[in-house]
Structures are given as C-alpha cells and as structure tokens.
Protein backbone atom coordinates (compact mmCIF):
# COMPACT_ATOMS: atom_id res chain seq x y z
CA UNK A 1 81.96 111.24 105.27
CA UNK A 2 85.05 113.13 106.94
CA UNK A 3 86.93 110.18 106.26
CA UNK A 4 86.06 110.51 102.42
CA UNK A 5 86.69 114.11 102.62
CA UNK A 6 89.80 113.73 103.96
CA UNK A 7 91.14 110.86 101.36
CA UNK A 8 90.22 113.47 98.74
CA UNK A 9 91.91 116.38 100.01
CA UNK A 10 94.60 114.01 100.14
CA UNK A 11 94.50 112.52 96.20
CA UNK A 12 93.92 116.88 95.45
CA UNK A 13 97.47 117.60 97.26
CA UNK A 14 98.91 114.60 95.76
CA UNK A 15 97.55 115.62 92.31
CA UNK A 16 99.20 119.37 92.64
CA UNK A 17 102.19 118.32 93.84
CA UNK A 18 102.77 115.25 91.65
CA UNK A 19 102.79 118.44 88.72
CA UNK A 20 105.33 120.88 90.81
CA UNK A 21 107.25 116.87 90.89
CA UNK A 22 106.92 117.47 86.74
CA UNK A 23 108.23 121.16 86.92
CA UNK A 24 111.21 119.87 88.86
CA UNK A 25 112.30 117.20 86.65
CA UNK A 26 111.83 118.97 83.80
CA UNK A 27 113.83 122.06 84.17
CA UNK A 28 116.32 119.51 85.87
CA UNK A 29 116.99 117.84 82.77
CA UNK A 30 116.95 120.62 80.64
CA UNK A 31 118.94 123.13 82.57
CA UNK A 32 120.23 121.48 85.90
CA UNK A 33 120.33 117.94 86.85
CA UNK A 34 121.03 118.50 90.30
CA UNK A 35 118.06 120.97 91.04
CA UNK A 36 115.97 117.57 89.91
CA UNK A 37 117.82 115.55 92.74
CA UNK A 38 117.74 117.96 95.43
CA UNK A 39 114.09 119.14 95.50
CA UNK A 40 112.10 116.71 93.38
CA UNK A 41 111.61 114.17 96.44
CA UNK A 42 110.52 116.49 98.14
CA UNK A 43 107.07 117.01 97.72
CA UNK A 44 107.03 113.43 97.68
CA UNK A 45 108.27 113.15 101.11
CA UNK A 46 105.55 115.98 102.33
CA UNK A 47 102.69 113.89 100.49
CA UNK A 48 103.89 110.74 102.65
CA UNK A 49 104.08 112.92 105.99
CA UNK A 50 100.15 114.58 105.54
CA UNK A 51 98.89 111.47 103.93
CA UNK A 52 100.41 108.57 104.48
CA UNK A 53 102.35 105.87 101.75
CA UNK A 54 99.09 105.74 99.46
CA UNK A 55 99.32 109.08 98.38
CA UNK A 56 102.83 109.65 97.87
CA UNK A 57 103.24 106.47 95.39
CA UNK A 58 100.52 107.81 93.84
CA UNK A 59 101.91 111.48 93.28
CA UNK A 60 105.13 109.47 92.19
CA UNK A 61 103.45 107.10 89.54
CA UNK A 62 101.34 110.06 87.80
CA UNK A 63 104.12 112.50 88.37
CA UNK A 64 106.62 109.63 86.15
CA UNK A 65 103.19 109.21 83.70
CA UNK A 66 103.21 113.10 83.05
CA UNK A 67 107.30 113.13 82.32
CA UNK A 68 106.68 109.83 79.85
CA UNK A 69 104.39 112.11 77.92
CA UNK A 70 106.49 115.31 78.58
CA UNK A 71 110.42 113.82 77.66
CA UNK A 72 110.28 110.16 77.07
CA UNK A 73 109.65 106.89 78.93
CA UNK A 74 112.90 106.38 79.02
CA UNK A 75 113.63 109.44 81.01
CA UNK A 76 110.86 109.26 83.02
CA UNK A 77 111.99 105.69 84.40
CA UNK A 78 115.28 106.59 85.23
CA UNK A 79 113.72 110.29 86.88
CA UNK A 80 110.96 108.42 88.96
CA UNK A 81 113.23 105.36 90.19
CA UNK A 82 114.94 108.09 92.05
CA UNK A 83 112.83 110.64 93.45
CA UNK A 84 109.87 108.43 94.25
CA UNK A 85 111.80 106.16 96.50
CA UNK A 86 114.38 108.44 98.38
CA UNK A 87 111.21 111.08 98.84
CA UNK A 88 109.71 107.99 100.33
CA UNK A 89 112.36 106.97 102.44
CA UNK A 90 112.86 110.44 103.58
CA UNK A 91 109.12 110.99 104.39
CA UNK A 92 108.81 107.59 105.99
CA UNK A 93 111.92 108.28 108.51
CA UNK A 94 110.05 111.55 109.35
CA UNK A 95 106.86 110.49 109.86
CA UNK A 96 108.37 107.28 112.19
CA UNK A 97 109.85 109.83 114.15
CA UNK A 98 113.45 108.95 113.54
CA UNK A 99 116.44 111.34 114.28
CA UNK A 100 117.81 112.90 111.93
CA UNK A 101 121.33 110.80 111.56
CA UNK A 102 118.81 108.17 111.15
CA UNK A 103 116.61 109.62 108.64
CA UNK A 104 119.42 110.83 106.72
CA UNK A 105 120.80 106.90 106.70
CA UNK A 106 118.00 105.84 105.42
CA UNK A 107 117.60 107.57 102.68
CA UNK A 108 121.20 107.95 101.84
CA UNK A 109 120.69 103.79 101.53
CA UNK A 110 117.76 104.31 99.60
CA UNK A 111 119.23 107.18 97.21
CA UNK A 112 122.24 104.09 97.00
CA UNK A 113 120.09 101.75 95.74
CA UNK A 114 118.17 103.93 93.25
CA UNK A 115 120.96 105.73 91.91
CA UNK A 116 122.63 102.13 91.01
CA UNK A 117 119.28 101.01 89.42
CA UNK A 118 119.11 104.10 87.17
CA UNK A 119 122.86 103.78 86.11
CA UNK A 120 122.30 99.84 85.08
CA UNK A 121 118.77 101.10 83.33
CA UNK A 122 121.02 103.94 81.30
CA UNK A 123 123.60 101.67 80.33
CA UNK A 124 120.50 98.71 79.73
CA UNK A 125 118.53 101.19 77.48
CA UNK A 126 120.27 104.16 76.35
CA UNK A 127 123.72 102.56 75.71
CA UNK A 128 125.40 105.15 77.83
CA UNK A 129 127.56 104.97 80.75
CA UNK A 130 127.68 107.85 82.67
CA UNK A 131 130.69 106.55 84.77
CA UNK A 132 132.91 106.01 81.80
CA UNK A 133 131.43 109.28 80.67
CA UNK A 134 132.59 111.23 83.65
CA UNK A 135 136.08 109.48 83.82
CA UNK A 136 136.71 110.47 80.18
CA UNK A 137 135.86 114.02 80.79
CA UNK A 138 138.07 114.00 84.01
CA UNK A 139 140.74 112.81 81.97
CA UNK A 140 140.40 115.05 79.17
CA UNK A 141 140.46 118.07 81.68
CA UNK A 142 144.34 116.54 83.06
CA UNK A 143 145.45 116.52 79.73
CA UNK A 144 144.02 120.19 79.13
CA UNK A 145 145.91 121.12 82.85
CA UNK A 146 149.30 119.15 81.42
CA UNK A 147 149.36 121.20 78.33
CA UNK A 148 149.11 124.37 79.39
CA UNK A 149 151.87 123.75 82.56
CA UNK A 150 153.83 122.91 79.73
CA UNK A 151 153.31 125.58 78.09
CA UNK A 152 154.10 128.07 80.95
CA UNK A 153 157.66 125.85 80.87
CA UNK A 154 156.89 123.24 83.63
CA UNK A 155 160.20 121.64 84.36
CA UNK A 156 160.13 118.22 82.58
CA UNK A 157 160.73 116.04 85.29
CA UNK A 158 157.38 117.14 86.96
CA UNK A 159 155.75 117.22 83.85
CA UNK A 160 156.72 112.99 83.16
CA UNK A 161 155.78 113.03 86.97
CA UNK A 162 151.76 114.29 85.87
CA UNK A 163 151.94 112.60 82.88
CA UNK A 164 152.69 109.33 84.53
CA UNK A 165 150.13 109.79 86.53
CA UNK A 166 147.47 110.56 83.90
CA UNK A 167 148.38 107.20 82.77
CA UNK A 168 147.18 105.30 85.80
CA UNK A 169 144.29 107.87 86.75
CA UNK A 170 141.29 106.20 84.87
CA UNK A 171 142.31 102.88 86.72
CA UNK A 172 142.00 104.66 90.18
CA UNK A 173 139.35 106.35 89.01
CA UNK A 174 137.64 103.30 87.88
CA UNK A 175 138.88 101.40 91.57
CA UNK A 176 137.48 104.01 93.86
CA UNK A 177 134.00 104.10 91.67
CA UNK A 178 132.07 102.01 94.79
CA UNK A 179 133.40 104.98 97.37
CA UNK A 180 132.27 107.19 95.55
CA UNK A 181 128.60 106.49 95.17
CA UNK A 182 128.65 105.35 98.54
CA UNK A 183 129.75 108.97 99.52
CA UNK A 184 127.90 111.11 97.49
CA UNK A 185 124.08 109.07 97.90
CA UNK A 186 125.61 110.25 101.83
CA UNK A 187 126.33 113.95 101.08
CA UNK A 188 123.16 114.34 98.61
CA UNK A 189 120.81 112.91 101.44
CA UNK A 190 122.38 115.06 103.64
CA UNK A 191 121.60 118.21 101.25
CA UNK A 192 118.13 116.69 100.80
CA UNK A 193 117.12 116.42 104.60
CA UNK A 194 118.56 119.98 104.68
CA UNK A 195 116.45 121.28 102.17
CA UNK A 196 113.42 119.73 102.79
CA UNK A 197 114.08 120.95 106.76
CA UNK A 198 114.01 124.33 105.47
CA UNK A 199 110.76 123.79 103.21
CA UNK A 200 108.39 122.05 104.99
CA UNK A 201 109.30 124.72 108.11
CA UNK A 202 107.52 127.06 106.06
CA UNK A 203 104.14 124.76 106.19
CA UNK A 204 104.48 124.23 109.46
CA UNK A 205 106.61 121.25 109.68
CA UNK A 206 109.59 121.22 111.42
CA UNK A 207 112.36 118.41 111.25
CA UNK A 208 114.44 117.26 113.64
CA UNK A 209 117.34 119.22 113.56
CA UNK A 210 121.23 118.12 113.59
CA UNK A 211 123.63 118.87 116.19
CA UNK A 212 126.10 121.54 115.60
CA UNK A 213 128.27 121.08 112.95
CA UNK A 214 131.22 121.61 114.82
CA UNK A 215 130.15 119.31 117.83
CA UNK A 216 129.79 116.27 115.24
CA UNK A 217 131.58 113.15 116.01
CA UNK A 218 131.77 110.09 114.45
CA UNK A 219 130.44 107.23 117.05
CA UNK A 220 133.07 104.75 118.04
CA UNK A 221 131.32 101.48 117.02
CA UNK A 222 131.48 103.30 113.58
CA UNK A 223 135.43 103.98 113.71
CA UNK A 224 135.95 100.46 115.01
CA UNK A 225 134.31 99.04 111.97
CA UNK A 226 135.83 101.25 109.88
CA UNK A 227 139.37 100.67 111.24
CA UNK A 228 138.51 96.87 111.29
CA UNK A 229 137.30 96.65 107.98
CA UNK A 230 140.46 98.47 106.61
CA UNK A 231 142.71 95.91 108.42
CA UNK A 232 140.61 92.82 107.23
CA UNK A 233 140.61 94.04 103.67
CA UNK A 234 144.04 95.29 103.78
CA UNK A 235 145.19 91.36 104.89
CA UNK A 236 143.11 89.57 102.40
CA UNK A 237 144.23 91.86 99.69
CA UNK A 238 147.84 90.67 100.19
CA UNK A 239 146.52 86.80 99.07
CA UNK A 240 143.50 87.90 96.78
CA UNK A 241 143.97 90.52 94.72
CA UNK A 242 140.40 91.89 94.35
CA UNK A 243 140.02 92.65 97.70
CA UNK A 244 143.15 95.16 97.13
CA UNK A 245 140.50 97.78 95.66
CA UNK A 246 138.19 96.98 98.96
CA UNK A 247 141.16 97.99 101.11
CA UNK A 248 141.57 101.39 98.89
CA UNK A 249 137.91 102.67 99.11
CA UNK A 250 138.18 101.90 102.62
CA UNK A 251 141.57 103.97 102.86
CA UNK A 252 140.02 106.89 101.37
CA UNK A 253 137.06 106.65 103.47
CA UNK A 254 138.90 106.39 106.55
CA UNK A 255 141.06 109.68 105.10
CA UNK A 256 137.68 111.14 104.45
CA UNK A 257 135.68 110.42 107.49
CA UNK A 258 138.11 111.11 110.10
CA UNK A 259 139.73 114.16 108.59
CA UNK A 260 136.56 115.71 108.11
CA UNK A 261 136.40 115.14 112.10
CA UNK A 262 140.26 116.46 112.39
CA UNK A 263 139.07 119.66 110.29
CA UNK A 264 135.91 120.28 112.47
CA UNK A 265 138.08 120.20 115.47
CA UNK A 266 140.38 122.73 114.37
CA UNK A 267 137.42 124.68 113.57
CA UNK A 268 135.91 124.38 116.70
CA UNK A 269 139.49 126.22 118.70
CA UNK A 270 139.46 128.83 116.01
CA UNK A 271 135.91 129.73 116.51
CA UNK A 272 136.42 129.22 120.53
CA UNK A 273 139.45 132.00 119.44
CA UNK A 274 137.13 134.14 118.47
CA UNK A 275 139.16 134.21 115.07
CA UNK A 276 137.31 136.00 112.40
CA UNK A 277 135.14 133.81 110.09
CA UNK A 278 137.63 135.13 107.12
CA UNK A 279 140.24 134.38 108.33
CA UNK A 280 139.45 130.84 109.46
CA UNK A 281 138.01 130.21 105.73
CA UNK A 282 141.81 131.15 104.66
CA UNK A 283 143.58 128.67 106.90
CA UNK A 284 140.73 126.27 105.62
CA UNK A 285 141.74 126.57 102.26
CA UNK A 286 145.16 126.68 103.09
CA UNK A 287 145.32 123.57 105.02
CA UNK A 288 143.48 121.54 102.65
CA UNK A 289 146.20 122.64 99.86
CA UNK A 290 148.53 120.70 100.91
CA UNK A 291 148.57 116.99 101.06
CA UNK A 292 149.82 115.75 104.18
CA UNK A 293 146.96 117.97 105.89
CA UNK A 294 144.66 115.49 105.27
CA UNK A 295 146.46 112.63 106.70
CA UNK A 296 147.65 114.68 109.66
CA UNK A 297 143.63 115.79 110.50
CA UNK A 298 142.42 112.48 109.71
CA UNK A 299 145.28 111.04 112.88
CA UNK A 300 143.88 113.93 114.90
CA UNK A 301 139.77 112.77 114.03
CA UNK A 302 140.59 109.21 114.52
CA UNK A 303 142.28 109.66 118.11
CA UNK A 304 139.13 112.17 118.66
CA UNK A 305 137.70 108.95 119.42
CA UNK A 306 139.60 108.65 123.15
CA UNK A 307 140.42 111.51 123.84
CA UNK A 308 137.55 114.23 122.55
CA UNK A 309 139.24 116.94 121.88
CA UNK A 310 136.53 119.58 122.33
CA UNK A 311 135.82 118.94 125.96
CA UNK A 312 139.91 119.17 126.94
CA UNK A 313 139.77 122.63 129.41
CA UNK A 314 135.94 122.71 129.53
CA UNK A 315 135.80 121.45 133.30
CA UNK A 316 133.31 119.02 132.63
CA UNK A 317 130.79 121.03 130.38
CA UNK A 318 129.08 119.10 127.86
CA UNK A 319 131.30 119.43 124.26
C-alpha cells in the first residue's frame, strides 16, 4: 500500500507539472521562445529526480498531448522533442550523481541532438528553415548598417571593403552553421543547469555547484584534441576541399574556447587588483572591441595550459 501511495503521489506531481510544462511552452511561443527553452525542461528534470524515468516521460507525453490540442501537432512535436529529452538528460545526470561539467555535457549532447531533430521536422513539415531564415535576417540587418554608414559619408573605399564582405557573409555564415549549434546546445545547457540549480534549491534540492568562474580551465586532454583536430583538418583540407569548412569551425572554436580562458585570466589579476567591478566591465568591453584581442587572449588561454597563470606568485596555494 505505501508503495501504491507513493506511485500516485508521483503520477499527481507529474500531472501538475506536465500543465506548468503547457504554461511554459505556450507563452514561449507566443511571446518568447527562449523562456520555452530555458525553463520548460525543467520540471521535467525535477519529475525524473523525485520519481524516477516513468514519471517524467509521462509528464512529457501528456504535457506534448495538451500543446497538440492547445497550438497544433505540429508545434507540439517540435516543443516536446526538445524539452522532454534534455529535461531528461538533465534529471538523469542529477539523479546519477554526476558533476556538474558532466551533467551539463550531457545534456548539452542531448539538447544537440534534439535541436537538430526539430530543425529537420520544421523544414520536413512546415516548409521552413529557420537557418536560412536567420541568415537572411542577418544579412538584411548589414545591408541596413551599410546604408546608413553611407549615409553619414563613409569613405568609399571602406564602404566596397563592407560591401565586399556582405557578399561572402551568407557563405561563412552558412560554413560555420555546425559551430554554431554545437556552441549554443553548450551555452543553453549551461543556462539550463543554472536555472534549474537555482529552482529546485528552493524545494530543497541542491545541485552540484561549478567552480568559480574565474578559476575555470579548460582540461588539457581537451586542448590537445582541440589543437589536434585543427591540425588534422587543417592538412586534409589542403587535398579535400570539404574538410576546409571542418578546419574553420574548429578555428573559431579554438578562438572561442581559449580566449574565453585568456579573458577569465585577465579577469582574475583585475579582481586580485582589487579594481572596481566598473571599471573592469569597461576594459571588458574595450578589449573585446578590437579584433586582435581575441587572438591575443586566445595565445594567452591556450599557453594557460603549461604554465597556469593564476597560481604564478601564489607560493603554492591552490589557483
């Protein structure tokens, strides 16, 4: 009988939270998309912590049921192959006990593999393309920015110079497409583990936290795959062409992932400084204007790797 009791409580919680799921999507669609992807797994996740797979499935399937009825099956397909899996994923890696690098992995692969399945089910049943979509609008915007620095009297040499490279932007857009997803299903799990950390403190369940930002590092198995699968790509794109656009996401990911290290570093002296938080957002922005920054924090994140910056005049301490 407690056993029973139990299962039902469960199925009762699943019930209520597969329509706060509905809620979520809903106003998501309507009003903003990415309140739908931040919070609607969620509840999912929770359902899978107290209860186990069973129940959080179950919240998923009648929670995608409700939205068929509520804005389409359509919609609800694409809604549910997202939040059901990565609220999965992200409950499962918390209930197993992973860390929270590790959690965040896995459902950054799982948010991956969803958010590729939706974009093939769009394009399958709605006839849209949200990629294409996006690049036209980015597009549209540079020809909207090239106007009106012509219009303020942009010397025409720079102004060929942009609109040159308008030309070739949708192709680079277009090349760097895989990076992309791969990078943001990484940030928006991120955000999600985040969130949900915050959340499900309030009900008395507390995540495993992060290290300090400014103490992050990337692990050196990581940059030696990184740097080796630059190299191999790089070669191969010399003799095969398509692996030249492997060998660019890879650039920009190495540009990404190590200046992000470079910047935290720099971040780490300042506050060590004791320079005001103002100030250092200044010298942020600043720094990131200008081009070569990048390139010059991504050297500095990359040879982080040997010589670990943050524990240089510590004696010893831990970084």
């Amino acid at each position: 009988m407690p056993h029973r009791n139990v299962a039902t409580r469960g199925l009762t919680e699943g019930a209520l939270l597969a329509g706060l799921i509905v809620i979520i999507v809903v106003v998501g669609i309507f009003f903003l998309p990415s309140l739908a992807l931040l919070l609607a797994p969620i509840p999912v996740a929770w359902l899978l912590i107290r209860w186990g797979a069973r129940v959080a499935v179950l919240a998923s399937i009648v929670a995608s049921l409700i939205l068929a009825w509520i804005v389409g099956p359509v919609q609800a397909l694409l809604a549910g192959a997202v939040f059901g899996p990565t609220g999965i994923a992200l409950g499962w890696g918390v209930r197993e006990r992973f860390s929270a690098s590790t959690t965040v992995l896995v459902t950054a692969a799982v948010l991956l593999l969803t958010s590729l399945l939706s974009l093939w089910l769009t394009v399958r049943l709605m006839g849209i393309n949200p990629v294409e979509e996006t690049i036209k609008a980015q597009i549209e915007a540079w020809k909207m920015s090239l106007a009106l620095q012509r219009r303020l009297g942009v010397p025409s040499a720079q102004a060929e110079a942009l609109e040159k490279a308008l030309g070739q932007l949708p192709d680079f857009l277009r090349m760097i497409i895989p990076m992309a997803f791969l990078l943001g299903a990484g940030i928006w799990a991120y955000l999600i583990y985040l969130v949900a950390g915050l959340l499900l403190r309030r009900f008395g369940h507390t995540l495993p936290p992060f290290p300090p930002m400014l103490q992050w590092r990337v692990p050196a198995r990581v940059v030696w795959l990184l740097l080796g699968l630059t190299v191999l790509s790089g070669v191969a794109g010399a003799r095969w062409p398509p692996f030249q656009r492997v060998f660019v996401n890879l650039q920009i990911a190495d540009v990404l992932v190590f200046g992000f290290q470079g910047l935290l570093i720099g971040l780490y002296y300042l506050r060590k400084l004791e320079v005001p938080r103002w100030f250092q957002a200044i010298l942020v922005v600043l720094v990131l204007s200008v081009g070569i920054s990048w390139f010059i924090l991504m050297w500095v994140g990359l040879l982080d790797t040997w010589f670990n910056y943050r524990r240089l005049g510590t004696r010893g301490e831990p970084a």
